[in-house]
PDB file of N, CA and C in Angstrom:
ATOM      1  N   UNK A   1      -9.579   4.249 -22.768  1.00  0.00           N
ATOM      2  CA  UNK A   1      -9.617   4.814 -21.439  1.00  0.00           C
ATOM      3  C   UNK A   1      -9.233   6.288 -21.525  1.00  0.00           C
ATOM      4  N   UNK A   2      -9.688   6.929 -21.087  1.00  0.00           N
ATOM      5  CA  UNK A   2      -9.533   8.682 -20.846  1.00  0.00           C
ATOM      6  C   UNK A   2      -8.838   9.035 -19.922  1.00  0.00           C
ATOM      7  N   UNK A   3      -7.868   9.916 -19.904  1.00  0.00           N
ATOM      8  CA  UNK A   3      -6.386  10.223 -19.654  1.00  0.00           C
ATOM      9  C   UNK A   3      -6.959  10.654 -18.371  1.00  0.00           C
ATOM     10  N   UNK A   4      -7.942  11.396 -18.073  1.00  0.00           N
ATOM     11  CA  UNK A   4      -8.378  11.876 -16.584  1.00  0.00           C
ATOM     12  C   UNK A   4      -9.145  10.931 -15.959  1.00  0.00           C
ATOM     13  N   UNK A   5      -9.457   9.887 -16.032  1.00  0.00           N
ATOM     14  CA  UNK A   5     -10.169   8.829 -15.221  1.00  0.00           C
ATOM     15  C   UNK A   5      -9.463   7.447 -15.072  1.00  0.00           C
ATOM     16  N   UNK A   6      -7.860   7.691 -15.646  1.00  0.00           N
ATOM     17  CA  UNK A   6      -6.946   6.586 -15.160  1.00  0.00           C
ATOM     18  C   UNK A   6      -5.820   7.037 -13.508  1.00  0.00           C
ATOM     19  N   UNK A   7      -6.321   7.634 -12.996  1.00  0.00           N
ATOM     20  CA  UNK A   7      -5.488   7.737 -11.604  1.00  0.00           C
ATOM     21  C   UNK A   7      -5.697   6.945 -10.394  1.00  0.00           C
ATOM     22  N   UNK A   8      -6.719   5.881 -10.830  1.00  0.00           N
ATOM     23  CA  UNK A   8      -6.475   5.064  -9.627  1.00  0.00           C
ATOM     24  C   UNK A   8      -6.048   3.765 -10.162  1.00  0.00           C
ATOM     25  N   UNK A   9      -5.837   3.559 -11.120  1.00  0.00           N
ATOM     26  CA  UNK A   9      -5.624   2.057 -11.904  1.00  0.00           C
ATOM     27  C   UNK A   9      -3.627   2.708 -11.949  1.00  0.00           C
ATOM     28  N   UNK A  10      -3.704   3.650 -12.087  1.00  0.00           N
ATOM     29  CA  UNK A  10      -2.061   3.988 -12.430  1.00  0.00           C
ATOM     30  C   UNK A  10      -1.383   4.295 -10.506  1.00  0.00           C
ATOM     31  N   UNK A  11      -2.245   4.531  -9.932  1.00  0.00           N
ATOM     32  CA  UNK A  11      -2.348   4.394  -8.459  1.00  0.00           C
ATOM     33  C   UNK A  11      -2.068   3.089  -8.371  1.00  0.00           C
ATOM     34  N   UNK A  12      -3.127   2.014  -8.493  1.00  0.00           N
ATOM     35  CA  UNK A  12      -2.723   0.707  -8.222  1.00  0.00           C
ATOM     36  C   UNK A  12      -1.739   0.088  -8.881  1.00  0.00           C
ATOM     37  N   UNK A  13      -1.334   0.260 -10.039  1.00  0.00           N
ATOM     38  CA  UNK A  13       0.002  -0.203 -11.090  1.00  0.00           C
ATOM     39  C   UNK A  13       1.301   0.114  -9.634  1.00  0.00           C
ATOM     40  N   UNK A  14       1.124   1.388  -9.411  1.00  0.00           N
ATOM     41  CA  UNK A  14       2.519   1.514  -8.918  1.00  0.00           C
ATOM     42  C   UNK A  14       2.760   0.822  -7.178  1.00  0.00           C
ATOM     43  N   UNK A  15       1.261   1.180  -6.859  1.00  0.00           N
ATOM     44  CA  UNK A  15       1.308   0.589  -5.757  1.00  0.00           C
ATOM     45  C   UNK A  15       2.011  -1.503  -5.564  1.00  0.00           C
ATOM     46  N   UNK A  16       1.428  -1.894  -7.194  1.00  0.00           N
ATOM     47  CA  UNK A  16       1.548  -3.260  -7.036  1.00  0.00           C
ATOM     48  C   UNK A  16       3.455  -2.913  -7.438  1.00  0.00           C
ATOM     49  N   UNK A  17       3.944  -2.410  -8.266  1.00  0.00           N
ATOM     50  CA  UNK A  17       5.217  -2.287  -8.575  1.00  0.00           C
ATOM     51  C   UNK A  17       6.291  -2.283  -7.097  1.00  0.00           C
ATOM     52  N   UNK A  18       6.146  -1.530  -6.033  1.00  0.00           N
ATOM     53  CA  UNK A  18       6.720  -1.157  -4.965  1.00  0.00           C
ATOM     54  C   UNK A  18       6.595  -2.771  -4.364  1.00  0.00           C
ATOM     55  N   UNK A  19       5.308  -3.192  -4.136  1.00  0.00           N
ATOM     56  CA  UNK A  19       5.523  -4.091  -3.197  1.00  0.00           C
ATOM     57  C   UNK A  19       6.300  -5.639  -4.223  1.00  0.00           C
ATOM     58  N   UNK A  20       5.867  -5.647  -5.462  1.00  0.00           N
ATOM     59  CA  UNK A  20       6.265  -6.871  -6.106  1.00  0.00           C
ATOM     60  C   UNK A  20       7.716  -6.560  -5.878  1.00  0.00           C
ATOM     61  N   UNK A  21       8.309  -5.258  -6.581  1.00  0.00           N
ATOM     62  CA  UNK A  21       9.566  -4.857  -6.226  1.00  0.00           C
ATOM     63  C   UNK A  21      10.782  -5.362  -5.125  1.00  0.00           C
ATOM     64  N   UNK A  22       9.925  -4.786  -3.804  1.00  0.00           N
ATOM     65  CA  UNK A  22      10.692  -4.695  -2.832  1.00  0.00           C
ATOM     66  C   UNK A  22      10.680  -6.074  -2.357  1.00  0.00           C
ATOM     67  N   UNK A  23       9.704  -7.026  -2.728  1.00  0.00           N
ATOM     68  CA  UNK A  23      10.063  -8.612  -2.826  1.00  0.00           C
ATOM     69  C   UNK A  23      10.791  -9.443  -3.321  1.00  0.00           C
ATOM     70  N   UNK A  24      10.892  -8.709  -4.546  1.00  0.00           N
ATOM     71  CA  UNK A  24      11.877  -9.357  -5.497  1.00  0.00           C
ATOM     72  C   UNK A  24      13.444  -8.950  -5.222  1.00  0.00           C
ATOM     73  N   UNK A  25      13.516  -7.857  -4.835  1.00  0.00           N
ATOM     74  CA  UNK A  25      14.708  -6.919  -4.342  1.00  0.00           C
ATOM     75  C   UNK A  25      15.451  -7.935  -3.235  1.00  0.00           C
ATOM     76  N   UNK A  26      14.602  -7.829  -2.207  1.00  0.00           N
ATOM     77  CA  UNK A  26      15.444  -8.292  -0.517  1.00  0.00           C
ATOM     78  C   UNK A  26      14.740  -9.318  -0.829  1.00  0.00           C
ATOM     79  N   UNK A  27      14.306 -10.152  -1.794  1.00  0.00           N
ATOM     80  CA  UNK A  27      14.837 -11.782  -1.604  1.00  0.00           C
ATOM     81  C   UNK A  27      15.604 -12.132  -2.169  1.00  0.00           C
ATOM     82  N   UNK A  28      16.301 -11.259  -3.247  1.00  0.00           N
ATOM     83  CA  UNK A  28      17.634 -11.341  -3.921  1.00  0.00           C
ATOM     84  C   UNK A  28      19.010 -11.487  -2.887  1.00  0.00           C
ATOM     85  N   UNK A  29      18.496 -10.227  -2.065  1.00  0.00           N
ATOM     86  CA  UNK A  29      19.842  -9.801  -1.367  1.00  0.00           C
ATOM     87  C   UNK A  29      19.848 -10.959   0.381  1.00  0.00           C
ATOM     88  N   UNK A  30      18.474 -11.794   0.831  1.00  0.00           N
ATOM     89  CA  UNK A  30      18.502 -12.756   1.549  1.00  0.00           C
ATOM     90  C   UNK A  30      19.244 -13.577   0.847  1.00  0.00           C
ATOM     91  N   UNK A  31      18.700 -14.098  -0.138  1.00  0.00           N
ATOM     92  CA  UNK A  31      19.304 -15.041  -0.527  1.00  0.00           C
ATOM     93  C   UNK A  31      20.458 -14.990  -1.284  1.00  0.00           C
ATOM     94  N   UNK A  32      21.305 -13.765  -1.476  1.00  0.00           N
ATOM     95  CA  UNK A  32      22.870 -14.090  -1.329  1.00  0.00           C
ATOM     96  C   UNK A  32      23.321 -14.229  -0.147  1.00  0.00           C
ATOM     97  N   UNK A  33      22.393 -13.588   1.711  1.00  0.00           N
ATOM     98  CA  UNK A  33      23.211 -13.657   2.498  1.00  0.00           C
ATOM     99  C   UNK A  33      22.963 -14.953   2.592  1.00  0.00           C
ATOM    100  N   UNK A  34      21.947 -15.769   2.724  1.00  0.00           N
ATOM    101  CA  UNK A  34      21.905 -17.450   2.984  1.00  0.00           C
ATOM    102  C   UNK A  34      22.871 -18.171   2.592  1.00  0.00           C
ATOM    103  N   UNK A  35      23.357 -17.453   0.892  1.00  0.00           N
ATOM    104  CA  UNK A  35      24.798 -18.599   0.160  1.00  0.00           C
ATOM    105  C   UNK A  35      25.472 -17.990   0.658  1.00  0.00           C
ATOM    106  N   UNK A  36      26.071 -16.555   1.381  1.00  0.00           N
ATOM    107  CA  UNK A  36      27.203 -16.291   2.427  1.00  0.00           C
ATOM    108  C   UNK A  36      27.533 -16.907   3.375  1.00  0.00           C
ATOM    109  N   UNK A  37      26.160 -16.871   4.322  1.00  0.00           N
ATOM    110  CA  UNK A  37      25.929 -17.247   5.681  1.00  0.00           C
ATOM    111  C   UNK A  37      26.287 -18.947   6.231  1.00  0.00           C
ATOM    112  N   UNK A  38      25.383 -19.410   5.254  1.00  0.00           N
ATOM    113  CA  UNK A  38      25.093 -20.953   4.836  1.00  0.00           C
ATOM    114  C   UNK A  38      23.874 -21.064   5.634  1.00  0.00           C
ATOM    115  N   UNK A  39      22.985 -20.277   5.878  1.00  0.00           N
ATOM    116  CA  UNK A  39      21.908 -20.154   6.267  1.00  0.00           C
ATOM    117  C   UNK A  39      20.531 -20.531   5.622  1.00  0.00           C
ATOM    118  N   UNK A  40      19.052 -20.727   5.722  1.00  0.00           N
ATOM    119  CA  UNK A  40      17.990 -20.733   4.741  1.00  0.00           C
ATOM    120  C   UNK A  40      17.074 -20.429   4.995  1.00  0.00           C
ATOM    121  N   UNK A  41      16.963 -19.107   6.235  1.00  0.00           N
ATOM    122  CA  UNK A  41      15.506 -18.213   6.079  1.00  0.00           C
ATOM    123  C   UNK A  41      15.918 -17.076   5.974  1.00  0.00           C
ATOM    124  N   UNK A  42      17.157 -16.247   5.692  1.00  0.00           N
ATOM    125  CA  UNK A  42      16.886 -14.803   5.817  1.00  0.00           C
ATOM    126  C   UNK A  42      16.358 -14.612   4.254  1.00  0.00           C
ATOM    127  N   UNK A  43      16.224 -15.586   3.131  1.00  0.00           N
ATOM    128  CA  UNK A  43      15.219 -15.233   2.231  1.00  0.00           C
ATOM    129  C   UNK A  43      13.850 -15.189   2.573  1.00  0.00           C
ATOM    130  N   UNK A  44      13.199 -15.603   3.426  1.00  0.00           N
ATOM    131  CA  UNK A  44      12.134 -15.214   4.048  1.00  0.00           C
ATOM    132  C   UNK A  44      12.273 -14.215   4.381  1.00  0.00           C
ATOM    133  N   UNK A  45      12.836 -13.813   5.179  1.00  0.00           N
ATOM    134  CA  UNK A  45      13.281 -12.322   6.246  1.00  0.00           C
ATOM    135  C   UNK A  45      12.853 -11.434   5.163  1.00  0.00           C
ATOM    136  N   UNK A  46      14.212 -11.479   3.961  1.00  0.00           N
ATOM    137  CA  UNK A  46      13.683 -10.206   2.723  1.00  0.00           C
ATOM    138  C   UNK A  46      12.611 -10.360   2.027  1.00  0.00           C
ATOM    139  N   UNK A  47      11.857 -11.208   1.997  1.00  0.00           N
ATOM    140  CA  UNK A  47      10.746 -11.221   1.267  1.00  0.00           C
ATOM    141  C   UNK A  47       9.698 -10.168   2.374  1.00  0.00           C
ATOM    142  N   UNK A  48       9.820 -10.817   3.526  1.00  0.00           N
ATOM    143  CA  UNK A  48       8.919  -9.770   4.430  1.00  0.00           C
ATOM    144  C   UNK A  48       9.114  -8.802   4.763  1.00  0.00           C
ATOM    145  N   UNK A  49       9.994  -8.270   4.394  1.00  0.00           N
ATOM    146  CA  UNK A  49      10.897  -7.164   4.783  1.00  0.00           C
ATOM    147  C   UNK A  49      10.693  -6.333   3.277  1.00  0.00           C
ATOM    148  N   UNK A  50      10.441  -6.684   1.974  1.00  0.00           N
ATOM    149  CA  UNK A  50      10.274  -6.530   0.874  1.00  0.00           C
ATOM    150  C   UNK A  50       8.704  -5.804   0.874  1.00  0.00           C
ATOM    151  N   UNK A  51       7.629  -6.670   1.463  1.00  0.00           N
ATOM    152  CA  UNK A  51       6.668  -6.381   1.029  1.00  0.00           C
ATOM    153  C   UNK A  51       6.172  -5.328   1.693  1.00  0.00           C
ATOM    154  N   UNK A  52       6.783  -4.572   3.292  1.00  0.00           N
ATOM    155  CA  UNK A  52       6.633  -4.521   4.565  1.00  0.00           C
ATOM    156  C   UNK A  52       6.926  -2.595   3.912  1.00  0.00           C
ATOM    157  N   UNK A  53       7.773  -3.281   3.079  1.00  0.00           N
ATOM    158  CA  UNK A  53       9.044  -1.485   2.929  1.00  0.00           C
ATOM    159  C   UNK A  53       8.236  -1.003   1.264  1.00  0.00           C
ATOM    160  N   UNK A  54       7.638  -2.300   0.470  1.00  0.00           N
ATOM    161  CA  UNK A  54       6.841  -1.582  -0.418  1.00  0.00           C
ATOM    162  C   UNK A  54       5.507  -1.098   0.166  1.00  0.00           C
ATOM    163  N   UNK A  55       5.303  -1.650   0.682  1.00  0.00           N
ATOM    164  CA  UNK A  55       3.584  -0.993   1.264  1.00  0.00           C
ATOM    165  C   UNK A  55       3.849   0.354   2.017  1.00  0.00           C
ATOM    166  N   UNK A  56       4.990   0.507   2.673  1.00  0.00           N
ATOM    167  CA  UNK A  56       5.260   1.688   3.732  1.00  0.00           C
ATOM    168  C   UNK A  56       5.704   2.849   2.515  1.00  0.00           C
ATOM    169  N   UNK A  57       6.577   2.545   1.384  1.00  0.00           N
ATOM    170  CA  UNK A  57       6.719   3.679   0.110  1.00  0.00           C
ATOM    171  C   UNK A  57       6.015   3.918  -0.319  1.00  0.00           C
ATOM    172  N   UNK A  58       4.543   2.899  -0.583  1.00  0.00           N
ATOM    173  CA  UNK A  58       3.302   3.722  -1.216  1.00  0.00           C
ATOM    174  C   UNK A  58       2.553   4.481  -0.376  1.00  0.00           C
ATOM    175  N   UNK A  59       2.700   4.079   0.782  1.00  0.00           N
ATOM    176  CA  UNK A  59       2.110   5.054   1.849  1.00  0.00           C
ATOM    177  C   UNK A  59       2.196   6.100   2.007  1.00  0.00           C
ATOM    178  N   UNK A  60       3.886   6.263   1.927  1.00  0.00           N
ATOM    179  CA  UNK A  60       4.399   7.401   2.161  1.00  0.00           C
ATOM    180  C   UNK A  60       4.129   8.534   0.434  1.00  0.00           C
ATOM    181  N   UNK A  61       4.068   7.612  -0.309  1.00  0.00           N
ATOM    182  CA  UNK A  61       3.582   8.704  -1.435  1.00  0.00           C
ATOM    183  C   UNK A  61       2.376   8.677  -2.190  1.00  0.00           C
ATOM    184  N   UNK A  62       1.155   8.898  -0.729  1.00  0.00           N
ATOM    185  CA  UNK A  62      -0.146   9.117  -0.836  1.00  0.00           C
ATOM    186  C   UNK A  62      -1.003   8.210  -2.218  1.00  0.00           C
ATOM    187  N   UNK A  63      -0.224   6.898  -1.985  1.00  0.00           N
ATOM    188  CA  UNK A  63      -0.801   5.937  -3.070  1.00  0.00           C
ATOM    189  C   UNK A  63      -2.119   5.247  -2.717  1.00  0.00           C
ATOM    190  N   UNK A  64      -2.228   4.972  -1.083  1.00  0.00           N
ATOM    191  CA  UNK A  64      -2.935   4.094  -0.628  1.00  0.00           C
ATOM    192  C   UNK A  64      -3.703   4.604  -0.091  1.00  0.00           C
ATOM    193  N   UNK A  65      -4.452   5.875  -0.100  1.00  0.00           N
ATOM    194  CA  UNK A  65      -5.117   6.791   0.238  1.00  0.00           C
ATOM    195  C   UNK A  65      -6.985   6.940  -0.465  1.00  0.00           C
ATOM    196  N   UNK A  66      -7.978   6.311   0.200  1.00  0.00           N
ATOM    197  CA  UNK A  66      -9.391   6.448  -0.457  1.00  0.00           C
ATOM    198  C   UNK A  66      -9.737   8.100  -0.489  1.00  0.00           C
ATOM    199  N   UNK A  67     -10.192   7.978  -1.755  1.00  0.00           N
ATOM    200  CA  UNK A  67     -10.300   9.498  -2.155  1.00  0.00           C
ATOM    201  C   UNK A  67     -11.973   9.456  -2.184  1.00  0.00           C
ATOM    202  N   UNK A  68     -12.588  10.522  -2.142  1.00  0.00           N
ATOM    203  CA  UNK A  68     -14.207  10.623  -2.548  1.00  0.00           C
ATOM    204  C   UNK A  68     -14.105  11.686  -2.834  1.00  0.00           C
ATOM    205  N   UNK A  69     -15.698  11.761  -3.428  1.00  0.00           N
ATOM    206  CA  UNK A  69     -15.903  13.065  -4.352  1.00  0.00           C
ATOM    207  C   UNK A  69     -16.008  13.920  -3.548  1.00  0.00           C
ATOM    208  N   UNK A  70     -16.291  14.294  -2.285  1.00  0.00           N
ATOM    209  CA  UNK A  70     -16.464  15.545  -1.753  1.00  0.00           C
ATOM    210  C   UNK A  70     -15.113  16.229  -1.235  1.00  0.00           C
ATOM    211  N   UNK A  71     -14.021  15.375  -0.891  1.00  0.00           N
ATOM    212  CA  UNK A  71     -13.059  15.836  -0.603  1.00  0.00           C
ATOM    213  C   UNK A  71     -13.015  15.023   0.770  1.00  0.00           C
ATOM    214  N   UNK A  72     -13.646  14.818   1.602  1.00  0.00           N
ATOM    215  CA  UNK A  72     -14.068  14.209   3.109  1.00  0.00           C
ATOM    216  C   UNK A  72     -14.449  12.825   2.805  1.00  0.00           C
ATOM    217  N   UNK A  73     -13.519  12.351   3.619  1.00  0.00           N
ATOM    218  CA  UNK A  73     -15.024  10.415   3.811  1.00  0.00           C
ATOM    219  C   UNK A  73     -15.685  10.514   5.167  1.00  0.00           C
ATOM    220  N   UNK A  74     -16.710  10.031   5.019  1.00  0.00           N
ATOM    221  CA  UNK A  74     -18.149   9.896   5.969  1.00  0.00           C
ATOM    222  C   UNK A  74     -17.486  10.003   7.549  1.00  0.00           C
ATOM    223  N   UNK A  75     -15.764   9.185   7.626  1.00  0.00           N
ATOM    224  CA  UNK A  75     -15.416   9.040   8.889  1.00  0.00           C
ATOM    225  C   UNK A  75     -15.574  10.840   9.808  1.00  0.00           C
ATOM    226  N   UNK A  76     -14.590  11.562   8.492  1.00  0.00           N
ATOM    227  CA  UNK A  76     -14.120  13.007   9.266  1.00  0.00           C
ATOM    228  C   UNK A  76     -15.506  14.156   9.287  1.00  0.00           C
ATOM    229  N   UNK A  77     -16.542  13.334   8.603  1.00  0.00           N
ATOM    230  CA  UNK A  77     -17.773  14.293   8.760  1.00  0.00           C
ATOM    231  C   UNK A  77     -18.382  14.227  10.038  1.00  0.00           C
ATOM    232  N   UNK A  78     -18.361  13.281  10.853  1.00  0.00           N
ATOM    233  CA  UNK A  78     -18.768  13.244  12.156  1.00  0.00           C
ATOM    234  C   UNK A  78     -20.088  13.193  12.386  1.00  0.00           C
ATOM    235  N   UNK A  79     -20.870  13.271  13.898  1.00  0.00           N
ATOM    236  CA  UNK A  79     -22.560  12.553  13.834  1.00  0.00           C
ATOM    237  C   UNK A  79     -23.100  13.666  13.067  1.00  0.00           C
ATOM    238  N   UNK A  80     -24.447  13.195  12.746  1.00  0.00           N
ATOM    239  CA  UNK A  80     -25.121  14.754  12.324  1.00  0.00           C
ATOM    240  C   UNK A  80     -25.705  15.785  13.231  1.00  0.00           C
ATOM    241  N   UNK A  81     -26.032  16.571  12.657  1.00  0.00           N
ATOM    242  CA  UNK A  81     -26.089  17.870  13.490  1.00  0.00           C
ATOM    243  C   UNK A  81     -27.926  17.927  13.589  1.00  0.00           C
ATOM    244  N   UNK A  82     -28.754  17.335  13.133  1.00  0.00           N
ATOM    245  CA  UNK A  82     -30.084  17.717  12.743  1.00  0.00           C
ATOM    246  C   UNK A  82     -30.870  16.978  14.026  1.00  0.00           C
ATOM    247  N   UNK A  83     -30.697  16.620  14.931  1.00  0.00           N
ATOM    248  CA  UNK A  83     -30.969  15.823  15.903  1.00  0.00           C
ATOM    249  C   UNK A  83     -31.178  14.560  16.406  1.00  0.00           C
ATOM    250  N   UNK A  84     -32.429  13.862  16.203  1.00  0.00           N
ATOM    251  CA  UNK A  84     -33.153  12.574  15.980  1.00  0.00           C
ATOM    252  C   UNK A  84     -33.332  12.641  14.429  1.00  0.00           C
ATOM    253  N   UNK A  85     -32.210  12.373  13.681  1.00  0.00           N
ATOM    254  CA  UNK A  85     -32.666  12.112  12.240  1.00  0.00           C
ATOM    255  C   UNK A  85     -33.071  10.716  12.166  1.00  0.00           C
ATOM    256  N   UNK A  86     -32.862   9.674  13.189  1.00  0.00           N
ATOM    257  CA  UNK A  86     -33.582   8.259  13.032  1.00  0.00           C
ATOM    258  C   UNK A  86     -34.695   7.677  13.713  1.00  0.00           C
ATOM    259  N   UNK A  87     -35.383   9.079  14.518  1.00  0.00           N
ATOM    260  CA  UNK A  87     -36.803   8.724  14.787  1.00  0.00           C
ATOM    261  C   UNK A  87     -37.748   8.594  14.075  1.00  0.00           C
ATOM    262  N   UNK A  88     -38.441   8.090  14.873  1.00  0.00           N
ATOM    263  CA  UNK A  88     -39.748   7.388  13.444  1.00  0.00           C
ATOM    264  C   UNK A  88     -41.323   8.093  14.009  1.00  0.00           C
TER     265      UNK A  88
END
């Protein structure tokens, strides 16, 4: 693999790292409060709360972001300008 055409596979590596992470993380820390509490869903709670706070960190560091070659996707180019380009 060529060092300049691995940025979206190393994109997705980290993206999957954050969310496996932050699952594994706050279902650790649910499930010590459950053996505190004597409770048995706030390990649920951190698991969703895990996956919720990894997806929002990759967000926040432009992981989850579709890139194209022009710099623009089709959305921010807007209608065309040429008139009836679909008359026949």
């Amino acid at each position: 693999m060529d060092a300049g055409n691995d940025g979206g596979y190393n994109a997705g590596i980290a993206v999957f790292s954050y969310i496996v992470g932050g699952i594994i993380v706050w279902s650790l820390i649910g499930w010590g409060l459950d053996n505190l509490w004597g409770t048995r869903w706030i390990v649920l709670l951190g698991a969703l709360l895990g996956a919720a706070g990894g997806f929002y960190l990759s967000h926040m560091h432009g992981l989850t972001r579709q890139s194209s070659s022009s710099g623009e996707s089709n959305a921010d180019s807007g209608p065309s300008t040429d008139g009836d380009s679909n008359a026949k």
